[in-house]
PDB file of N, CA and C in Angstrom:
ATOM      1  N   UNK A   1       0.856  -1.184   0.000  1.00  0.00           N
ATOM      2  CA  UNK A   1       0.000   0.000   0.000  1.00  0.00           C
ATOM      3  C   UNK A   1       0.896   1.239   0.000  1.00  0.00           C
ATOM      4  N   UNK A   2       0.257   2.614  -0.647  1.00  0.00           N
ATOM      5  CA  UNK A   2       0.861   3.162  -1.075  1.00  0.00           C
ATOM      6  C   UNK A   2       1.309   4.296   0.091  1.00  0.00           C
ATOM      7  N   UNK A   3       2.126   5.086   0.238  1.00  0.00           N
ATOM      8  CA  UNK A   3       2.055   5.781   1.826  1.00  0.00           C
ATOM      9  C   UNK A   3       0.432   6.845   1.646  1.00  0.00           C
ATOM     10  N   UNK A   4       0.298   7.421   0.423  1.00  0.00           N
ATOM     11  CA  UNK A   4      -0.851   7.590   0.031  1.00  0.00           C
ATOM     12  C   UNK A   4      -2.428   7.497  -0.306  1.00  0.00           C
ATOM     13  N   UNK A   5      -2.040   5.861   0.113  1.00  0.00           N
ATOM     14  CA  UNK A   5      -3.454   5.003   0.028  1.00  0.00           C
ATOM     15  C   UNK A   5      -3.600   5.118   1.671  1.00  0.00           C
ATOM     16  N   UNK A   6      -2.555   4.847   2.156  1.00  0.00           N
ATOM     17  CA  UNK A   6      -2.258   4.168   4.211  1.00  0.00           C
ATOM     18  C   UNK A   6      -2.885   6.205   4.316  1.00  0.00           C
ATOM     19  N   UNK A   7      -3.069   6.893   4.237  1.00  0.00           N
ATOM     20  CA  UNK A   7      -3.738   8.306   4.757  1.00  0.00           C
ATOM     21  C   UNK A   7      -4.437   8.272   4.392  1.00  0.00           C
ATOM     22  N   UNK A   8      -5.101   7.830   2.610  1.00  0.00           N
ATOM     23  CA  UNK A   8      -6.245   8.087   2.550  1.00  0.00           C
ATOM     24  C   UNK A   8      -7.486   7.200   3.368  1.00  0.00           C
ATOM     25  N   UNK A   9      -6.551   5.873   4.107  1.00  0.00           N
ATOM     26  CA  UNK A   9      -7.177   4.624   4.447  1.00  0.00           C
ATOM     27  C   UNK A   9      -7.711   5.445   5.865  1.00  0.00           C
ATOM     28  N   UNK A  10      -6.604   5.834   6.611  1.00  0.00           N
ATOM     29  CA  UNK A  10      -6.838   6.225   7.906  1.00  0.00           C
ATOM     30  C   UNK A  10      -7.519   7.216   7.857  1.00  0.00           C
ATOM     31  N   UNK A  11      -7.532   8.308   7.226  1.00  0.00           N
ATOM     32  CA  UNK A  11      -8.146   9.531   7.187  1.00  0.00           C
ATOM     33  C   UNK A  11      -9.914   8.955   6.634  1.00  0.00           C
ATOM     34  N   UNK A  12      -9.770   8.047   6.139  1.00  0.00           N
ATOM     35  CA  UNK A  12     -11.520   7.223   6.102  1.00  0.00           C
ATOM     36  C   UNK A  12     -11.947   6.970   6.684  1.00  0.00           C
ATOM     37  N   UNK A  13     -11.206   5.971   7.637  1.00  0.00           N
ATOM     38  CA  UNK A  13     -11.591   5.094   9.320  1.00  0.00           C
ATOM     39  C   UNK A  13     -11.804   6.279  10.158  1.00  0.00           C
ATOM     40  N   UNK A  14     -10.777   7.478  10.106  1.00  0.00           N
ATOM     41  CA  UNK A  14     -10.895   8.943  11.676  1.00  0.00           C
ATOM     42  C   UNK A  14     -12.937   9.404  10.473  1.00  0.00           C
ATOM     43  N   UNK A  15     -12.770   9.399   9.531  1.00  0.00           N
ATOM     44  CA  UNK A  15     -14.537  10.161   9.474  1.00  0.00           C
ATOM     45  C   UNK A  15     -15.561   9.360   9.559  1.00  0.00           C
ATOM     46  N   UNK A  16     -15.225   8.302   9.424  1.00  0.00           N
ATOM     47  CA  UNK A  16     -16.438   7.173   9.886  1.00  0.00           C
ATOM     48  C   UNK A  16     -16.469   7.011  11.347  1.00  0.00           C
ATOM     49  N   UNK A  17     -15.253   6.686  12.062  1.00  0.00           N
ATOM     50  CA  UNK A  17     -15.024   6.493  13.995  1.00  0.00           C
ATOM     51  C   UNK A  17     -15.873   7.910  14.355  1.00  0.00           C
ATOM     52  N   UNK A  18     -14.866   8.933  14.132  1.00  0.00           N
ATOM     53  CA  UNK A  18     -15.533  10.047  14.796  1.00  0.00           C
ATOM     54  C   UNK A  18     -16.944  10.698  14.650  1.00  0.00           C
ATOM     55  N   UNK A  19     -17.223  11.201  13.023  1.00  0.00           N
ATOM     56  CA  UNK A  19     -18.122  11.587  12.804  1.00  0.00           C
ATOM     57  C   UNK A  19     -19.220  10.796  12.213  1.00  0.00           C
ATOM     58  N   UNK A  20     -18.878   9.162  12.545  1.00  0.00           N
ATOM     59  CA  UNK A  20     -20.051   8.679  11.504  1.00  0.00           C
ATOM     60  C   UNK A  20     -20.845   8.731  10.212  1.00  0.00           C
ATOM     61  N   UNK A  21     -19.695   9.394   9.459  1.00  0.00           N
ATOM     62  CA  UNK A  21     -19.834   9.162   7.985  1.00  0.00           C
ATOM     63  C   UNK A  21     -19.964   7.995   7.255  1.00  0.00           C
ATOM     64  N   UNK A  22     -21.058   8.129   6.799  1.00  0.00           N
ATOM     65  CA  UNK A  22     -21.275   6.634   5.819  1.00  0.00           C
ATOM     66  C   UNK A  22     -20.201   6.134   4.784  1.00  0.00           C
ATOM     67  N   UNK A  23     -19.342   5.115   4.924  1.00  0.00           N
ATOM     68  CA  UNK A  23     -17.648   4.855   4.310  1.00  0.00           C
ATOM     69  C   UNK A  23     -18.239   5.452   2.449  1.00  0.00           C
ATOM     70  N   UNK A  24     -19.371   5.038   2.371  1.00  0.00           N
ATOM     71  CA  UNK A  24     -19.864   4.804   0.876  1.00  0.00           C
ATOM     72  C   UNK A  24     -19.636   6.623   0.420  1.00  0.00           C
ATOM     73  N   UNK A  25     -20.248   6.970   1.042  1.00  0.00           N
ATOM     74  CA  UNK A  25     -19.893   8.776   1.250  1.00  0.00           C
ATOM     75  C   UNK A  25     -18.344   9.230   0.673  1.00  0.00           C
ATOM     76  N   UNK A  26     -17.671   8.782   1.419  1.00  0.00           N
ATOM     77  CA  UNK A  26     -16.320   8.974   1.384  1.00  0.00           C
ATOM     78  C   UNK A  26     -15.565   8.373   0.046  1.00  0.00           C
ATOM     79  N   UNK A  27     -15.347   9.589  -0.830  1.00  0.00           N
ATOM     80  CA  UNK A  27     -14.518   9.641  -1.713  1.00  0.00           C
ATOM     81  C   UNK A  27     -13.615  10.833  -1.978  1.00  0.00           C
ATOM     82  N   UNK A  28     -12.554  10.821  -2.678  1.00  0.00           N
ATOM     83  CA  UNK A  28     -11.313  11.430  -2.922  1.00  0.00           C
ATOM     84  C   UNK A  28     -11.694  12.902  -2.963  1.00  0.00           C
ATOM     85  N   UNK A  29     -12.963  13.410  -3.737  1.00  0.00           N
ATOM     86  CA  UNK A  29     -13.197  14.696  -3.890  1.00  0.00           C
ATOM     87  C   UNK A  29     -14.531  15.281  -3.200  1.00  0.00           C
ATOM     88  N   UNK A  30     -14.901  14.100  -2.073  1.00  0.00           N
ATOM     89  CA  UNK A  30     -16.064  14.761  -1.498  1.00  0.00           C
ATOM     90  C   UNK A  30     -15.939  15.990  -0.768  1.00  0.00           C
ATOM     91  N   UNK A  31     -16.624  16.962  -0.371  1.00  0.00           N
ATOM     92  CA  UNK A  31     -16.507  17.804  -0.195  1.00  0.00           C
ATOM     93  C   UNK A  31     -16.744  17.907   1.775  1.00  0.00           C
ATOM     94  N   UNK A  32     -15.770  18.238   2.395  1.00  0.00           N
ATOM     95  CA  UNK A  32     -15.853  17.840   4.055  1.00  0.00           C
ATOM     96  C   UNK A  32     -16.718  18.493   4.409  1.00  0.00           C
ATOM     97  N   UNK A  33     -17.439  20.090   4.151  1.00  0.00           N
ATOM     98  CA  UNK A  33     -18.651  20.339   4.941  1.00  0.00           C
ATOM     99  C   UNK A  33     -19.797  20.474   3.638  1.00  0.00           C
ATOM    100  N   UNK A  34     -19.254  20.394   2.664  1.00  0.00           N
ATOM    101  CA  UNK A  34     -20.833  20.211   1.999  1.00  0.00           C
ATOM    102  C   UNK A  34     -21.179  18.833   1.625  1.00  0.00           C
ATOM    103  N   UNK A  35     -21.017  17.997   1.269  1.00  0.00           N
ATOM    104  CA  UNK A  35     -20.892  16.553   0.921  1.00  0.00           C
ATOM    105  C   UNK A  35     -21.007  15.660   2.205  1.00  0.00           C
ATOM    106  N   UNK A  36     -20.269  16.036   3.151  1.00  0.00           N
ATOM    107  CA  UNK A  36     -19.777  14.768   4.447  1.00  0.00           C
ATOM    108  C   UNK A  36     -20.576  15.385   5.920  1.00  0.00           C
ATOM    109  N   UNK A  37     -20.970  17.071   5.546  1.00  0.00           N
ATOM    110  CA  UNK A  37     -21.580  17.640   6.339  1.00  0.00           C
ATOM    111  C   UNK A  37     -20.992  17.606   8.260  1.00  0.00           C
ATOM    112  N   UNK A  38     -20.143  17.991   7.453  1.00  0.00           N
ATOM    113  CA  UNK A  38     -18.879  18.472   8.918  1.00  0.00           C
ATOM    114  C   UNK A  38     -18.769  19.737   8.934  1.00  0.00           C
ATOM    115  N   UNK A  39     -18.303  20.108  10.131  1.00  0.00           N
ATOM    116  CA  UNK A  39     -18.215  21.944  10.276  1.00  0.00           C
ATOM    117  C   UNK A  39     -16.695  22.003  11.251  1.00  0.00           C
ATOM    118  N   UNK A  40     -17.161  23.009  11.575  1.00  0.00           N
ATOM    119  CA  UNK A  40     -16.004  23.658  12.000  1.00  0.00           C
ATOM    120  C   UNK A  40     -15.318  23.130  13.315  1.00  0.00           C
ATOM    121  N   UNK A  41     -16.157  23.049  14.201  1.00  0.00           N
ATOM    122  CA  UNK A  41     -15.372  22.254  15.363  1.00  0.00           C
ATOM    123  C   UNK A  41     -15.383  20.601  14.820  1.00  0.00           C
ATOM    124  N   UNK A  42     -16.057  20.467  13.915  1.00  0.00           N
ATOM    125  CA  UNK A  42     -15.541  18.569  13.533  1.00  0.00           C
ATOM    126  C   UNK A  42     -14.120  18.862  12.511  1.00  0.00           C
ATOM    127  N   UNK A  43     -13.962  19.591  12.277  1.00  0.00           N
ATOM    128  CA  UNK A  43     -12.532  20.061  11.084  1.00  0.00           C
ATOM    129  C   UNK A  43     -11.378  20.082  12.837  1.00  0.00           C
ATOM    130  N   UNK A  44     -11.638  21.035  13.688  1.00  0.00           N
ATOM    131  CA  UNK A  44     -10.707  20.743  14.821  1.00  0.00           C
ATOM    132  C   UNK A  44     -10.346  19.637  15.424  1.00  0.00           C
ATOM    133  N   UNK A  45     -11.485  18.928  15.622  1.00  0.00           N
ATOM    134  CA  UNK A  45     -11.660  17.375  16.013  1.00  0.00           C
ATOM    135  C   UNK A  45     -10.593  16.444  15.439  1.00  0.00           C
ATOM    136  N   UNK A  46     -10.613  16.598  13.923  1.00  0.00           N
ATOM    137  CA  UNK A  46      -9.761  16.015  13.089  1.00  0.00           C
ATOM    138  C   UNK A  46      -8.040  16.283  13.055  1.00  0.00           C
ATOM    139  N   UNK A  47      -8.051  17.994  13.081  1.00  0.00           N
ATOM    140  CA  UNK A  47      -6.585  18.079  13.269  1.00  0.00           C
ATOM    141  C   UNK A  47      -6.026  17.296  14.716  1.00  0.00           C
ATOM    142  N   UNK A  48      -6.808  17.496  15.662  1.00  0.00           N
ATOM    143  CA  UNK A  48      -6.572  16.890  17.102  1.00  0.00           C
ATOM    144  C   UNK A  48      -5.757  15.220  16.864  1.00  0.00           C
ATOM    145  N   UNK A  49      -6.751  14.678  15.916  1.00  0.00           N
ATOM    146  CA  UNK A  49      -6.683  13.515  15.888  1.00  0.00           C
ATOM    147  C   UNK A  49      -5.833  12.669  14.766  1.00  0.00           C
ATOM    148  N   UNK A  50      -5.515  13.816  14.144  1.00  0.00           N
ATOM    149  CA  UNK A  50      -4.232  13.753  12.960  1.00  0.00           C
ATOM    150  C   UNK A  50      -3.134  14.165  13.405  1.00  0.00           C
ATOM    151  N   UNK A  51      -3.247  14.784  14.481  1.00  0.00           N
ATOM    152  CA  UNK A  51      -1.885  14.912  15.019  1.00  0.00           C
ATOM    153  C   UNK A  51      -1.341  14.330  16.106  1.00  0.00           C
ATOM    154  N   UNK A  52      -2.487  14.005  16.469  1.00  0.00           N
ATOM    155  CA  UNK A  52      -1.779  12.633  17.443  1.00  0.00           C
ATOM    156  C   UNK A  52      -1.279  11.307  16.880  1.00  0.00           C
ATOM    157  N   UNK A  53      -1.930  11.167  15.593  1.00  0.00           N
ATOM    158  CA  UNK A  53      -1.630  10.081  15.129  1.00  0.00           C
ATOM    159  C   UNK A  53      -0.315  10.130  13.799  1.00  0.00           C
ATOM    160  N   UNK A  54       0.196  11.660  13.636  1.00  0.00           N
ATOM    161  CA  UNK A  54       0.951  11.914  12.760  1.00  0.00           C
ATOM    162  C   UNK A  54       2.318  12.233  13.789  1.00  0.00           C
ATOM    163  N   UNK A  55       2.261  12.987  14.937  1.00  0.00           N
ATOM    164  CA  UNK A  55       3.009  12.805  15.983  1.00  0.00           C
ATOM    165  C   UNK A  55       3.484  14.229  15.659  1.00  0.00           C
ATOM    166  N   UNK A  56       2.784  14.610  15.073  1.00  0.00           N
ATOM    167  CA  UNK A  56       3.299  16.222  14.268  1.00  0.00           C
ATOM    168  C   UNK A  56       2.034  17.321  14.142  1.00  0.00           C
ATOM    169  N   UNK A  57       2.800  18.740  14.610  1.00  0.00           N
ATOM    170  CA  UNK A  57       1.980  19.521  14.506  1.00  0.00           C
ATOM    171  C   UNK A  57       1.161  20.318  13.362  1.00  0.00           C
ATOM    172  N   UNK A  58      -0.047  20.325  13.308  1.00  0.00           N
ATOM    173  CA  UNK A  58      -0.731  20.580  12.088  1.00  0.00           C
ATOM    174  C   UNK A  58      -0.967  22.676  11.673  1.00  0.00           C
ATOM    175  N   UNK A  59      -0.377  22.680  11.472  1.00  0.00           N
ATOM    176  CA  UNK A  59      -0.257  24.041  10.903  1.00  0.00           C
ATOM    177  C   UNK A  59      -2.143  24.549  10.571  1.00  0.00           C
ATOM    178  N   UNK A  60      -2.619  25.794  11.532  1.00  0.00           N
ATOM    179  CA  UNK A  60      -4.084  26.198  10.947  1.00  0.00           C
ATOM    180  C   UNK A  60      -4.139  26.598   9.605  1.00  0.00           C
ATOM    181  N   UNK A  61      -3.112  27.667   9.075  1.00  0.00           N
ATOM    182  CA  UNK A  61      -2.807  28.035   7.820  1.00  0.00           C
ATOM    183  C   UNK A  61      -3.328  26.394   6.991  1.00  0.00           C
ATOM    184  N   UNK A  62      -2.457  25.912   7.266  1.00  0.00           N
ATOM    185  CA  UNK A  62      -2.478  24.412   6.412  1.00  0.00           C
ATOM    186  C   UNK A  62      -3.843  24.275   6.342  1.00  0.00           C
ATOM    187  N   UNK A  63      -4.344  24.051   7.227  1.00  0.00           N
ATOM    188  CA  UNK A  63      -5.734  23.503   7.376  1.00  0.00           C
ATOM    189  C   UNK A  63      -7.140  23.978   6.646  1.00  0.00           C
ATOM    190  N   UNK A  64      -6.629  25.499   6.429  1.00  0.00           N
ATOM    191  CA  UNK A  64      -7.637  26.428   5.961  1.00  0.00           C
ATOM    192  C   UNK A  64      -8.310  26.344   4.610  1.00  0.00           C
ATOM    193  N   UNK A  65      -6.961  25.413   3.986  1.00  0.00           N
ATOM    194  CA  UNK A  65      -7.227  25.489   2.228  1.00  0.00           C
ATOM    195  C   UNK A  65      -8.009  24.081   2.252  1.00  0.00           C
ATOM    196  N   UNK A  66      -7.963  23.846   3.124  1.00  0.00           N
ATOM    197  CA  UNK A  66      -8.656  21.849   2.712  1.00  0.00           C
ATOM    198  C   UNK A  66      -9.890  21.965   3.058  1.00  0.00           C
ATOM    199  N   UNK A  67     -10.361  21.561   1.919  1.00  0.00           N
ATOM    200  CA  UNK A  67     -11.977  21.334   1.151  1.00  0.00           C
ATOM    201  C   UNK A  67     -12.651  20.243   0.873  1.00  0.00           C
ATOM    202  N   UNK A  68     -11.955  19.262   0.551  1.00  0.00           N
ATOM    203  CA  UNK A  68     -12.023  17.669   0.548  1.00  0.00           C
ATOM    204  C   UNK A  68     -11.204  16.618   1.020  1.00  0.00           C
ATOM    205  N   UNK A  69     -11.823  15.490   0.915  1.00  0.00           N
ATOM    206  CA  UNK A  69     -10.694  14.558   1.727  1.00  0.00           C
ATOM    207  C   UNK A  69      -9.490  14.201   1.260  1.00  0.00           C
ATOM    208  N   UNK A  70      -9.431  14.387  -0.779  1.00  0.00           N
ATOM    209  CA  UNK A  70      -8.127  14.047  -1.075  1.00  0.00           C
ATOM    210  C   UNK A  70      -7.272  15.903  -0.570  1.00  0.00           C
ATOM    211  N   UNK A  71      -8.013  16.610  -0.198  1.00  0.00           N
ATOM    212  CA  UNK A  71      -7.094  17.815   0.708  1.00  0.00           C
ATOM    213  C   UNK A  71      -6.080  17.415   1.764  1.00  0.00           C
ATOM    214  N   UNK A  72      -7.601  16.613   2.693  1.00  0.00           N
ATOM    215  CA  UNK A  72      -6.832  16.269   3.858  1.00  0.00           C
ATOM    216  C   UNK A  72      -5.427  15.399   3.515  1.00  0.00           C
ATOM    217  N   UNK A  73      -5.749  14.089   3.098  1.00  0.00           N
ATOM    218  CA  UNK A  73      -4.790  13.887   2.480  1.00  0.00           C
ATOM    219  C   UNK A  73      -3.586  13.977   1.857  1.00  0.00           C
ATOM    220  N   UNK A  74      -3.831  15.060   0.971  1.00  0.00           N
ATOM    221  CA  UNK A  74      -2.429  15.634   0.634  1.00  0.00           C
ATOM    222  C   UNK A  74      -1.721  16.525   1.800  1.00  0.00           C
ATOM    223  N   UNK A  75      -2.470  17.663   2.758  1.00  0.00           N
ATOM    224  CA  UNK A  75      -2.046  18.136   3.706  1.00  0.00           C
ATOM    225  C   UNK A  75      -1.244  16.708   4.907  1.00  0.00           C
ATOM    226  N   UNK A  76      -1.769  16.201   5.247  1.00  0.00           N
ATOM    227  CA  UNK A  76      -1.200  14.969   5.880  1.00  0.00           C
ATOM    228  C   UNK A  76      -0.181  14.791   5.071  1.00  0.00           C
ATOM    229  N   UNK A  77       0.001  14.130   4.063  1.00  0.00           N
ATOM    230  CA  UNK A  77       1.135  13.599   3.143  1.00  0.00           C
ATOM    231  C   UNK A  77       2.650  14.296   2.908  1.00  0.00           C
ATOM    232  N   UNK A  78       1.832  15.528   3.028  1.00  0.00           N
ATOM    233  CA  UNK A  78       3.112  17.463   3.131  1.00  0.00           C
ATOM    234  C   UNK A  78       3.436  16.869   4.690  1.00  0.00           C
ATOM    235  N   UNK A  79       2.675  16.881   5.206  1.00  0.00           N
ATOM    236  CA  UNK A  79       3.144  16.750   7.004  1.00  0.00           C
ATOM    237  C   UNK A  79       4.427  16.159   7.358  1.00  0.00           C
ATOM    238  N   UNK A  80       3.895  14.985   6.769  1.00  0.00           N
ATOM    239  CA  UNK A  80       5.116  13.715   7.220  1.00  0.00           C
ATOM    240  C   UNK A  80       6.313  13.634   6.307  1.00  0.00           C
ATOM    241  N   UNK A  81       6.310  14.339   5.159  1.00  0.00           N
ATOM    242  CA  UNK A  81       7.566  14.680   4.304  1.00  0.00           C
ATOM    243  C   UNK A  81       8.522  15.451   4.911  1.00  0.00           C
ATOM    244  N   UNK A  82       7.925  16.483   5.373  1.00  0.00           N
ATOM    245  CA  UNK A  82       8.974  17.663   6.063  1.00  0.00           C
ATOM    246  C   UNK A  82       9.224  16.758   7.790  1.00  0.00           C
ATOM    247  N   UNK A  83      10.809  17.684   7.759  1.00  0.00           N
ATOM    248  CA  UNK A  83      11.459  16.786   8.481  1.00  0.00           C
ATOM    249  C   UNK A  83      11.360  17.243   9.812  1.00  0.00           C
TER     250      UNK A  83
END
């Protein structure tokens, strides 16, 4: 698996665990508060929980531009590159 697939995998399992998103819901360009119908303290929820599990701190700037899950994704993916 790809290190790319392993975030998009986990970042599927954290919106189904936490927010109970239907997995079927969840695709690459859904949209996190119009599509998956998350807001603003569930977007905090997530950095909380991406950064505990990334072991790294999530930049708000970063956070601001992500719109969908292949966002999150790529933001995660930037994360763990830098050293």
């Amino acid at each position: 698996m790809t290190e790319q697939k392993a975030i998009y995998a986990e970042v599927s399992a954290l919106l189904v665990k936490l927010f109970e998103v239907d997995p079927q819901d969840i695709q690459p360009q859904a949209r996190l508060y119009e599509d998956l119908e998350l807001d603003s303290i569930d977007a905090v929820d997530m950095i909380v929980h991406l950064q505990k599990k990334t072991g790294k701190k999530i930049k708000p700037e970063e956070f601001k531009a992500v719109r969908t899950v292949q966002d999150v994704v790529d933001a995660v993916e930037r994360l763990l590159k830098e050293a």
